[in-house]
C-alpha atoms as a PDB file:
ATOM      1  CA  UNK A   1      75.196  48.390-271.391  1.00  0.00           C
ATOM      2  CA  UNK A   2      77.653  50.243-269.679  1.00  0.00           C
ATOM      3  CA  UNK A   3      76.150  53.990-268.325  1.00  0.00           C
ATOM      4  CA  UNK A   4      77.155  56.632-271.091  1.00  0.00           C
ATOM      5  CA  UNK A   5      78.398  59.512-269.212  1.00  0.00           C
ATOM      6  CA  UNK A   6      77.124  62.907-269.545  1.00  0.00           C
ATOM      7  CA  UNK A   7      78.127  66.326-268.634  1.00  0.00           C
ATOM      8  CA  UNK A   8      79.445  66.606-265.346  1.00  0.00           C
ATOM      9  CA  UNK A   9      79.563  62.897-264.363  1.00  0.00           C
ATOM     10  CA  UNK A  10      82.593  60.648-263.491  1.00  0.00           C
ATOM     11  CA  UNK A  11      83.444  57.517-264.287  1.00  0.00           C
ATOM     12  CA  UNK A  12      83.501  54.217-261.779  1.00  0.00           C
ATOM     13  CA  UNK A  13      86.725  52.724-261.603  1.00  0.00           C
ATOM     14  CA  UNK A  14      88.403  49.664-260.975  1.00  0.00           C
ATOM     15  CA  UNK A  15      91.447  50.923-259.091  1.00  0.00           C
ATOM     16  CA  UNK A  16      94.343  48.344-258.374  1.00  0.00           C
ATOM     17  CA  UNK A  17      96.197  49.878-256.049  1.00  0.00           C
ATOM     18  CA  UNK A  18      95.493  52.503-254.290  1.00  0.00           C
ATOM     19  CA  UNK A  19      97.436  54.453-251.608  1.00  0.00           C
ATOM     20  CA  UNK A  20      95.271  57.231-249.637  1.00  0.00           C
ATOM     21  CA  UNK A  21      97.236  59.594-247.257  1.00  0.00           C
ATOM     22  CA  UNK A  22      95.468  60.269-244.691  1.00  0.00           C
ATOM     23  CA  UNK A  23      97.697  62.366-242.600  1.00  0.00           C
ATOM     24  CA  UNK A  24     100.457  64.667-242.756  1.00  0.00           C
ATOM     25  CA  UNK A  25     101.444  64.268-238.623  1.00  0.00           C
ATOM     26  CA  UNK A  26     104.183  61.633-237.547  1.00  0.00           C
ATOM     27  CA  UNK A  27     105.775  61.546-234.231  1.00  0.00           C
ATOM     28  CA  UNK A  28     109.259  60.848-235.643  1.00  0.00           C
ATOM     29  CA  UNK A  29     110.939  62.746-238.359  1.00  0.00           C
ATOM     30  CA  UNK A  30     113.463  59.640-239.511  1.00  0.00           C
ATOM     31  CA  UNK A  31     116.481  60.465-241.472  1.00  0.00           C
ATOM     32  CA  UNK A  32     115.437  58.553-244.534  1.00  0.00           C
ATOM     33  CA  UNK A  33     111.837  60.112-244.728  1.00  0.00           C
ATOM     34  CA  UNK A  34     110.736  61.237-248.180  1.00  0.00           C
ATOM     35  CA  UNK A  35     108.016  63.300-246.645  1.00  0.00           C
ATOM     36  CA  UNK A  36     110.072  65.751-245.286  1.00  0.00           C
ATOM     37  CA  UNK A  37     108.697  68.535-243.106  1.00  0.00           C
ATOM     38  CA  UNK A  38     105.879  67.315-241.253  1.00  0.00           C
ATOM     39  CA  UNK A  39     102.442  69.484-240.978  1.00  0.00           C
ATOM     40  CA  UNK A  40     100.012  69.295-238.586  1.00  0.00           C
ATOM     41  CA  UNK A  41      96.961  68.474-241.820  1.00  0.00           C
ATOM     42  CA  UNK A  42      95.047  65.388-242.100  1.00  0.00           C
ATOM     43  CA  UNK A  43      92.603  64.322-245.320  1.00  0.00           C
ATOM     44  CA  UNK A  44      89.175  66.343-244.989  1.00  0.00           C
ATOM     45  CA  UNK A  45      86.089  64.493-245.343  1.00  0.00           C
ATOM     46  CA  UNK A  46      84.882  65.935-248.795  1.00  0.00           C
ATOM     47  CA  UNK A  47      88.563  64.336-250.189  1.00  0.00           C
ATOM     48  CA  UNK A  48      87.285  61.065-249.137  1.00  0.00           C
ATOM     49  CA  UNK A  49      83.917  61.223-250.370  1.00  0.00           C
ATOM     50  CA  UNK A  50      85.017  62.266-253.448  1.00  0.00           C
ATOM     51  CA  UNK A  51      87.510  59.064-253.874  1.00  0.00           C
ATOM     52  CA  UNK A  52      84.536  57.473-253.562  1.00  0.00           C
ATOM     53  CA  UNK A  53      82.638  59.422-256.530  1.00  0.00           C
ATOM     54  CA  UNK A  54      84.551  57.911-258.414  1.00  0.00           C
ATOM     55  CA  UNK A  55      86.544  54.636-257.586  1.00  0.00           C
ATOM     56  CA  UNK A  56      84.107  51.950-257.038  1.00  0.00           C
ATOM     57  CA  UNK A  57      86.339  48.447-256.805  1.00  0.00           C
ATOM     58  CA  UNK A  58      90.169  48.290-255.231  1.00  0.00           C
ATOM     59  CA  UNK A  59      92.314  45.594-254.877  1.00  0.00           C
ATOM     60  CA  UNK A  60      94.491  46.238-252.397  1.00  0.00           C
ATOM     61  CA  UNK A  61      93.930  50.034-250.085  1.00  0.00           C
ATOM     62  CA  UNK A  62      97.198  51.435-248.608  1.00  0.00           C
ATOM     63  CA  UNK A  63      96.639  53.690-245.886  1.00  0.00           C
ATOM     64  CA  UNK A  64      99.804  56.517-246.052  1.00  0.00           C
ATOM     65  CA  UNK A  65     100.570  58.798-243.650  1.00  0.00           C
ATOM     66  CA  UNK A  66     102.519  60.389-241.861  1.00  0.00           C
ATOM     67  CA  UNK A  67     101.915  58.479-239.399  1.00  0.00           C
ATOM     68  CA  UNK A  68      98.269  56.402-239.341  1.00  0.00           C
ATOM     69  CA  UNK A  69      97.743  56.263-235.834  1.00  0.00           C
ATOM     70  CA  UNK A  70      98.106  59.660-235.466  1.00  0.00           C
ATOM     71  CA  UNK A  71      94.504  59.960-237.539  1.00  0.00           C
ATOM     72  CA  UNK A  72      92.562  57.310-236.088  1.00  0.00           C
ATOM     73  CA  UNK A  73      89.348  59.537-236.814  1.00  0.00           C
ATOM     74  CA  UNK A  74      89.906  59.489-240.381  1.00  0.00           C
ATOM     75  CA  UNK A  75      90.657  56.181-240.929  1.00  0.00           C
ATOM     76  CA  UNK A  76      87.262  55.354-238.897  1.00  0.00           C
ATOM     77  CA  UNK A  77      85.341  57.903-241.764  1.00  0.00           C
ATOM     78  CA  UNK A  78      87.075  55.793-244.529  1.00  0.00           C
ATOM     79  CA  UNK A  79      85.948  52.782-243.229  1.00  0.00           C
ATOM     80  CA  UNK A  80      82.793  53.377-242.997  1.00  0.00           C
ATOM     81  CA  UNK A  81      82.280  55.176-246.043  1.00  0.00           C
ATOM     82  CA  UNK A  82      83.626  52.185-247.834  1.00  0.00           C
ATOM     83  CA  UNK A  83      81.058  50.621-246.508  1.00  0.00           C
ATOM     84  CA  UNK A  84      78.330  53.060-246.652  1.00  0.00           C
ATOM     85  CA  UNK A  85      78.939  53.221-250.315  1.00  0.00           C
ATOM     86  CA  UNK A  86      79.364  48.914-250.645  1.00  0.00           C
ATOM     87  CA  UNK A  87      82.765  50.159-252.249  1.00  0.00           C
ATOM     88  CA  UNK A  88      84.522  46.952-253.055  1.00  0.00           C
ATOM     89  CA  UNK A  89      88.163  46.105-251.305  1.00  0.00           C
ATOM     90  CA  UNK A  90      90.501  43.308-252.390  1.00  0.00           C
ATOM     91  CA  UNK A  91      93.185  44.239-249.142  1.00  0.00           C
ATOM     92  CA  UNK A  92      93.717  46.453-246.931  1.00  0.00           C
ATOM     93  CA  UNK A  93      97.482  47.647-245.853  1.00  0.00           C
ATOM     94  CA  UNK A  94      98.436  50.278-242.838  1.00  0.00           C
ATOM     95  CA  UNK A  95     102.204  50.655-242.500  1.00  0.00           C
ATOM     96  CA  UNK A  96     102.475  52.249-238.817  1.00  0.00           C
ATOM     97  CA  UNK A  97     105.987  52.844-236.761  1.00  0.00           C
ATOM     98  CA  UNK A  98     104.819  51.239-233.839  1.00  0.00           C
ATOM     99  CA  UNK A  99     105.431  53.360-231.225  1.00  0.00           C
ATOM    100  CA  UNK A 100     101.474  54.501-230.747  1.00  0.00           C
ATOM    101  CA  UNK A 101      99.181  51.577-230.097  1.00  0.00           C
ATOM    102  CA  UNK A 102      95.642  52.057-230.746  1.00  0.00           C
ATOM    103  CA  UNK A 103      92.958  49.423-229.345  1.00  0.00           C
ATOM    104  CA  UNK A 104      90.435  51.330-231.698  1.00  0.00           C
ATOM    105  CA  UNK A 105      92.401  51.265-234.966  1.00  0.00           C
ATOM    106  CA  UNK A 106      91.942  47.276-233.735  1.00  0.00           C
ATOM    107  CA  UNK A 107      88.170  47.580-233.389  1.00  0.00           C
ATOM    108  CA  UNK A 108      87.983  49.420-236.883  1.00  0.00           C
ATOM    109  CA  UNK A 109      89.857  46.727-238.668  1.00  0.00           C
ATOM    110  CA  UNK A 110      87.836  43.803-236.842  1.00  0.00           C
ATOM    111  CA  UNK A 111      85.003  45.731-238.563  1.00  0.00           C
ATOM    112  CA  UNK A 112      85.856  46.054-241.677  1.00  0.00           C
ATOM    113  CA  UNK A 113      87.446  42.625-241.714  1.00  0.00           C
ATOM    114  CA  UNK A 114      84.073  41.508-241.401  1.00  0.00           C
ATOM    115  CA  UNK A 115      83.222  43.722-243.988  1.00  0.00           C
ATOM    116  CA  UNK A 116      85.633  42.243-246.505  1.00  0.00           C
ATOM    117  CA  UNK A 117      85.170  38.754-245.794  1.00  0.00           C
ATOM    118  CA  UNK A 118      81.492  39.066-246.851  1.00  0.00           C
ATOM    119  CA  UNK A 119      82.403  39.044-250.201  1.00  0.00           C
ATOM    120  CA  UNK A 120      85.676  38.068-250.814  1.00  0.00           C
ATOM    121  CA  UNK A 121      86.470  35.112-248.294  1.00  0.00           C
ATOM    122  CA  UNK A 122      90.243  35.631-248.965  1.00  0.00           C
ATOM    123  CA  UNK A 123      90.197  39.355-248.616  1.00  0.00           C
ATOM    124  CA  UNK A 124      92.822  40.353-245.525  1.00  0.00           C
ATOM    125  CA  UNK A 125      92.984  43.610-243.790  1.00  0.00           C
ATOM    126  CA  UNK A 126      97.029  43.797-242.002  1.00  0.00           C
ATOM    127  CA  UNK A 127      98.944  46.049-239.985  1.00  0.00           C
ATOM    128  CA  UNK A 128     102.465  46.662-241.022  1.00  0.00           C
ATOM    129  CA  UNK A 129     105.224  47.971-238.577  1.00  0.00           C
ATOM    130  CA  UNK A 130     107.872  50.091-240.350  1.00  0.00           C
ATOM    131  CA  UNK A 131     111.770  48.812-238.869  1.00  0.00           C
ATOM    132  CA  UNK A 132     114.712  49.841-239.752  1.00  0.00           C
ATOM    133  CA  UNK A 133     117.892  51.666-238.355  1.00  0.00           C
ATOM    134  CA  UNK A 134     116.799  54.953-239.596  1.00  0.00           C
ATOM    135  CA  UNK A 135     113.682  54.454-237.375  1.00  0.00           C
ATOM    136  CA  UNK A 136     115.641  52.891-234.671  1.00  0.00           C
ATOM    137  CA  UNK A 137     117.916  55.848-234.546  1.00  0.00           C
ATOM    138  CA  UNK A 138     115.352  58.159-234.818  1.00  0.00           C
ATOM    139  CA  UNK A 139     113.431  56.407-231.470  1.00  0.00           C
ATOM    140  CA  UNK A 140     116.226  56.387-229.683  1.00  0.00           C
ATOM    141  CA  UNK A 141     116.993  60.119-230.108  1.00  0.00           C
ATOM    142  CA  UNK A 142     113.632  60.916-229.113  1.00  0.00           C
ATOM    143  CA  UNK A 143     113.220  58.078-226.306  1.00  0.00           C
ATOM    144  CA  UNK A 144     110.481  56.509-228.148  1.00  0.00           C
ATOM    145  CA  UNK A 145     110.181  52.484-227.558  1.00  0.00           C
ATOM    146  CA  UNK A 146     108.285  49.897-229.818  1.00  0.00           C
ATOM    147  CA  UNK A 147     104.592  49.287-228.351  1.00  0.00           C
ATOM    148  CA  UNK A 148     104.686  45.447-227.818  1.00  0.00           C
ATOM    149  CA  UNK A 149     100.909  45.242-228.129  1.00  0.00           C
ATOM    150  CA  UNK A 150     101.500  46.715-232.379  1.00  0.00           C
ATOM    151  CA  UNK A 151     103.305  43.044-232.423  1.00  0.00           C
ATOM    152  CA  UNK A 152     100.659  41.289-231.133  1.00  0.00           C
ATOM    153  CA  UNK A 153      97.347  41.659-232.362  1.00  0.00           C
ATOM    154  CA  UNK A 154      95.393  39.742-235.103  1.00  0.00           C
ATOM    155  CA  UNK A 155      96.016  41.995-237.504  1.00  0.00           C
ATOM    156  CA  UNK A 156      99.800  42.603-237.421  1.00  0.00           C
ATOM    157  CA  UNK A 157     101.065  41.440-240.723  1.00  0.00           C
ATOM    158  CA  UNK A 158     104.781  41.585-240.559  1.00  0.00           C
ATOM    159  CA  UNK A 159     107.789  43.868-240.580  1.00  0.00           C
ATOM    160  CA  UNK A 160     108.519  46.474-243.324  1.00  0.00           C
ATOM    161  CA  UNK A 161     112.212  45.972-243.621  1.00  0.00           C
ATOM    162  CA  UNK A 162     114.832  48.389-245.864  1.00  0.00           C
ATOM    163  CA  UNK A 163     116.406  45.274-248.071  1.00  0.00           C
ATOM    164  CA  UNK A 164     120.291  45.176-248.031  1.00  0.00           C
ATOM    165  CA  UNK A 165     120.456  46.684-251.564  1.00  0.00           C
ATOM    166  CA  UNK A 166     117.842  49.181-251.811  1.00  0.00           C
ATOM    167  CA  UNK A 167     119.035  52.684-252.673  1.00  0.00           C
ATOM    168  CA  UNK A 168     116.703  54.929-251.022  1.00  0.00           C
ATOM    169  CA  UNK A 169     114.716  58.031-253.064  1.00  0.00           C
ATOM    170  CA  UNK A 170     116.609  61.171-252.974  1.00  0.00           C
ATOM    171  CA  UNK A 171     113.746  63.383-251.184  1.00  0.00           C
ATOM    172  CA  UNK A 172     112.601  65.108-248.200  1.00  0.00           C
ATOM    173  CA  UNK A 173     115.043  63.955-245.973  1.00  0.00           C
ATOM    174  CA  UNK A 174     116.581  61.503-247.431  1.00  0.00           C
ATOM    175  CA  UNK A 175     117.969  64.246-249.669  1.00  0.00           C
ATOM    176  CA  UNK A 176     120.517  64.709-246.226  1.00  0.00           C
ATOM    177  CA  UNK A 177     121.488  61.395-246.725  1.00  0.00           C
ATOM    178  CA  UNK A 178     124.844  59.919-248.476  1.00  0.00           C
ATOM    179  CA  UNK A 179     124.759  60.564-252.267  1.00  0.00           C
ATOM    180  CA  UNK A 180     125.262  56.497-253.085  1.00  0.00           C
ATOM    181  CA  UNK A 181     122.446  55.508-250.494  1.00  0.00           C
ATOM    182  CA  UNK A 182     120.174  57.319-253.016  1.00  0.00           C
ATOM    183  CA  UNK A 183     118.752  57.842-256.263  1.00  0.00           C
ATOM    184  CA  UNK A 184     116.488  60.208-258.203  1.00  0.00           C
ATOM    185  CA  UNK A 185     112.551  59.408-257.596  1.00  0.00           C
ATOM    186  CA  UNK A 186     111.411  57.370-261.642  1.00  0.00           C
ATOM    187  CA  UNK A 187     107.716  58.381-261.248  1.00  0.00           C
ATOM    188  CA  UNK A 188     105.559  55.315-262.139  1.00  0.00           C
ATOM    189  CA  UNK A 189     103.765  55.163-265.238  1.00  0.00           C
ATOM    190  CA  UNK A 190      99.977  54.248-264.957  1.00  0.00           C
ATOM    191  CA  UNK A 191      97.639  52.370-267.563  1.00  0.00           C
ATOM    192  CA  UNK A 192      94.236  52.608-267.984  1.00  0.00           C
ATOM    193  CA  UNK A 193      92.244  49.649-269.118  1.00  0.00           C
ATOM    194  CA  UNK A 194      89.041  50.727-271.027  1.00  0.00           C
ATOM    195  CA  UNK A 195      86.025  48.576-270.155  1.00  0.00           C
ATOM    196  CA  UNK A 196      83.451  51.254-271.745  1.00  0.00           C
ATOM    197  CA  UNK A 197      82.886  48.683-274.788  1.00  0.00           C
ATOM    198  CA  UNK A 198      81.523  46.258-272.251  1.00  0.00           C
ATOM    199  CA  UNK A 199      78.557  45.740-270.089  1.00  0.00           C
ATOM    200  CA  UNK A 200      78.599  46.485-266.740  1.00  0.00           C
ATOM    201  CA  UNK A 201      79.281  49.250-263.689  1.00  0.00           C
ATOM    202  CA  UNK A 202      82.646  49.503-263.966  1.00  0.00           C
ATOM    203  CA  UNK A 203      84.033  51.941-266.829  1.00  0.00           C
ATOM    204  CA  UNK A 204      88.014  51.583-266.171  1.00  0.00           C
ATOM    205  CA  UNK A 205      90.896  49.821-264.364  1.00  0.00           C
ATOM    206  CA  UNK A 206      93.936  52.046-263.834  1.00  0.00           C
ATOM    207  CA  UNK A 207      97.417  51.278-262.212  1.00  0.00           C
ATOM    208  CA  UNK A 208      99.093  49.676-261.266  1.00  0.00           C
ATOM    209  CA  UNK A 209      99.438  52.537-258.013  1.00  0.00           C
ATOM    210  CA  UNK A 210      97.628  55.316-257.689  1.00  0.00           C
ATOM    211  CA  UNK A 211      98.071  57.969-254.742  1.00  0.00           C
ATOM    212  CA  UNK A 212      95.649  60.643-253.587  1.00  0.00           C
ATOM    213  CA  UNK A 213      96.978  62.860-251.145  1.00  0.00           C
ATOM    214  CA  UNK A 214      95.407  64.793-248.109  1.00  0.00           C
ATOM    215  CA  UNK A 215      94.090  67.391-250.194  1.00  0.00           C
ATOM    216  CA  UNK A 216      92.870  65.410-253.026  1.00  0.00           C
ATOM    217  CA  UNK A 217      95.820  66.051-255.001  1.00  0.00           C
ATOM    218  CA  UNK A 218      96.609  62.781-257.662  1.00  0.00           C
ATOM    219  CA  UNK A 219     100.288  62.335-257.359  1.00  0.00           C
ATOM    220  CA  UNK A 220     102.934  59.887-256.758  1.00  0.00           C
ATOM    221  CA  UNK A 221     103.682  58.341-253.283  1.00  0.00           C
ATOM    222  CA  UNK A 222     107.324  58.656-252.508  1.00  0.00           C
ATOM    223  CA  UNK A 223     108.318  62.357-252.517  1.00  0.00           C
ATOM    224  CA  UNK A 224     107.651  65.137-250.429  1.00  0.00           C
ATOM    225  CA  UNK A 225     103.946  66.909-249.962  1.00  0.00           C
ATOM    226  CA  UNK A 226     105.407  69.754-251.706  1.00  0.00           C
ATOM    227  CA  UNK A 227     106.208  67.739-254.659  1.00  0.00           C
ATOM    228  CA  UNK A 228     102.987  66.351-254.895  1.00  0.00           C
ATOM    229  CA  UNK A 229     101.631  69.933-255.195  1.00  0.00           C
ATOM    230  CA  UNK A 230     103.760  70.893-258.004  1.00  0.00           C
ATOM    231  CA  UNK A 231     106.385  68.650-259.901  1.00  0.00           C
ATOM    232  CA  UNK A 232     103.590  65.497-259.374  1.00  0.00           C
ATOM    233  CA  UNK A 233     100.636  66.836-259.119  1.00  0.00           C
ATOM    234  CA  UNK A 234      98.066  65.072-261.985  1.00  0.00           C
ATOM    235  CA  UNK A 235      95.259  66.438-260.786  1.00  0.00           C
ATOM    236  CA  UNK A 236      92.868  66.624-257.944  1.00  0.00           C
ATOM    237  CA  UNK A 237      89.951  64.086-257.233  1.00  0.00           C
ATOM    238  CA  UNK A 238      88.087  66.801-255.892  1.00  0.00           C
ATOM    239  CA  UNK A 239      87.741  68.642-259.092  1.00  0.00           C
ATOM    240  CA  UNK A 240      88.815  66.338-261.959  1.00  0.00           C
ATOM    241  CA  UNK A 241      88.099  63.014-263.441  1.00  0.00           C
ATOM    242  CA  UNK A 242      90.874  60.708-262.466  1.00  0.00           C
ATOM    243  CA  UNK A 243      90.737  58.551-265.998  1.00  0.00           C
ATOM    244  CA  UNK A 244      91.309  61.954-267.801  1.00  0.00           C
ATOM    245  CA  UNK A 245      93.734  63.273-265.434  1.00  0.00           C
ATOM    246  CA  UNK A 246      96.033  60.270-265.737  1.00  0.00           C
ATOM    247  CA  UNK A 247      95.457  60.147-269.397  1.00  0.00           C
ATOM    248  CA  UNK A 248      96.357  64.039-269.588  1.00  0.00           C
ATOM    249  CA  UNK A 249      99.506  63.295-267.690  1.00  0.00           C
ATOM    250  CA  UNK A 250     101.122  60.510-270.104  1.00  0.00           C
ATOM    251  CA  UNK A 251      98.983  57.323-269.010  1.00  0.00           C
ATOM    252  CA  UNK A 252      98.629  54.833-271.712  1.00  0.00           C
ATOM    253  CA  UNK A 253      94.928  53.661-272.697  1.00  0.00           C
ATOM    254  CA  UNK A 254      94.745  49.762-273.531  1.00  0.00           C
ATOM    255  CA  UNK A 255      91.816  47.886-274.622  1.00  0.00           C
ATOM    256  CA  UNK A 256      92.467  44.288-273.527  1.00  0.00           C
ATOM    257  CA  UNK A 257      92.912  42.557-270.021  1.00  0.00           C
ATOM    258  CA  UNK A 258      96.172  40.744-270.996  1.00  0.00           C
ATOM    259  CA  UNK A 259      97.647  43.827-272.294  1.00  0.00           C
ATOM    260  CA  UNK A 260      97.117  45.777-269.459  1.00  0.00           C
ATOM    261  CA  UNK A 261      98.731  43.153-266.911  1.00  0.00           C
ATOM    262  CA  UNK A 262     101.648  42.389-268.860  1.00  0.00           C
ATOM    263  CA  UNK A 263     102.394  46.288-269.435  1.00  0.00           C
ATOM    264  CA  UNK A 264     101.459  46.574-265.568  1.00  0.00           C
ATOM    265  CA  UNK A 265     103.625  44.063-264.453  1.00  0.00           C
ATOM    266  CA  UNK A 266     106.383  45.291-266.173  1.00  0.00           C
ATOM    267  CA  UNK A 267     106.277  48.349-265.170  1.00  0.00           C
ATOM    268  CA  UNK A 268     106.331  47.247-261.156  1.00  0.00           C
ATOM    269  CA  UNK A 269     109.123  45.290-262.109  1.00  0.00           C
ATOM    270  CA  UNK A 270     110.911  47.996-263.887  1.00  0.00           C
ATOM    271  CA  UNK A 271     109.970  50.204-260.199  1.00  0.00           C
ATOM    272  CA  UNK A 272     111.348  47.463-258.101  1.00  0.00           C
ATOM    273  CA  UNK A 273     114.782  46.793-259.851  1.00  0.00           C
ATOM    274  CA  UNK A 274     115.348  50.438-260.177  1.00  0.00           C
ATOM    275  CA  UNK A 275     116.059  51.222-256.681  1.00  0.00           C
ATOM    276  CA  UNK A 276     117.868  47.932-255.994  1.00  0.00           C
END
């Protein structure tokens, strides 16, 4: 039987996608940016930890900054705690710039590649570099090159191009930009997936993306931190039980699996053509 919660207790979670920022620093502050003003802040600890309160399985683990390899010590806490805690990860994903190499950020993901692999054999853990001419301007204004060695290592994964027809959102800086290269941020709806009739660990699945920013706040990814703090801020993990947060916030509850992939699917489609 599934664990009946009492007072005080949170539930374990099936998360499907899951994008943790772990830092608010960036070397480059690129036209486009939906960030905006950079801060000198990374994720505490006690944010982390309680992620993992909470969240027990996720299929695939963006790592958000700012920029990532400005916070090599934080990714090296989340690693191991995801270990420490046998937390279950389908993928791993770390969108860099590629202008700061790090041979440790290399070492961490050799060890937690090994991690993966124990139990799921076609688990992946990849580095992402960021291109596009918003970057490239920005580099070249501030003399910044590529790192070759971000292109070659086992774990790069591929270039994050801008495709030809993508209308950027309109925030942070990209709010600078030209009114038709942009459009209004459409917040993502999120599902939750009630597994509390069934036996096991797991209570919920929610999605399809989830984002917990450096102070624990549960928000959307692709707006500014001061937007997560106000017009998108659904909570905080430090505090609050993500299920009811997301459910307090408009998320709709489903009961079966099929239900809550076709409604999930649909709704990533729905995110994708929107800003094409």
């Amino acid at each position: 039987m599934v664990k009946q919660l009492g007072s005080g207790e949170m539930n374990s979670l099936y998360v499907e996608n899951l994008g943790i920022i772990l830092t608010e620093k960036c070397n480059l502050n690129c036209a486009h940016c939906f960030r905006g003003n950079k801060q000198c802040r990374d994720i505490s600890p006690e944010v982390i930890d309680a992620i993992f309160a909470q969240v027990r399985v996720i299929g695939i683990l963006n790592i958000c900054g700012g920029e990532p390899t400005m916070a090599i010590d934080k990714i090296e806490y989340l690693f191991n705690k995801i270990i420490e805690k046998k937390i279950l990860v389908g993928n791993i994903c770390i969108t860099i710039n590629g202008t700061i190499y790090s041979s440790k950020l290399i070492k961490l993901c050799e060890c937690i590649y090994g991690y993966i692999k124990d139990f799921n054999p076609k688990g992946f853990i990849g580095i992402y570099v960021s291109y596009d001419k918003y970057h490239l301007e920005e580099m070249k204004r501030e003399n910044i090159c590529f790192c070759k060695e971000n292109f070659n290592n086992p774990f790069f994964a591929g270039i994050r191009e801008l495709g030809n027809n993508l209308k950027l959102f309109r925030e942070g800086n990209g709010k600078s930009l030209d009114s038709n290269l942009t459009i209004p941020l459409r917040p993502m709806r999120f599902f939750v997936l009630d597994y509390s009739a069934k036996e096991g660990i797991i209570t919920h699945k929610v999605g399809p993306f989830i984002t917990i920013n450096i102070d624990g706040t549960i928000t959307e990814d692709n707006t500014t931190y001061e937007n997560q703090q106000t017009i998108y801020n659904y909570g905080n993990i430090l505090t609050d039980n993500l299920v009811d947060s997301l459910i307090d916030n408009g998320a709709k509850v489903v009961k079966k699996e099929i239900m809550y992939r076709i409604l999930s699917k649909k709704e990533v489609n729905k995110f994708l053509s929107y800003n094409e």
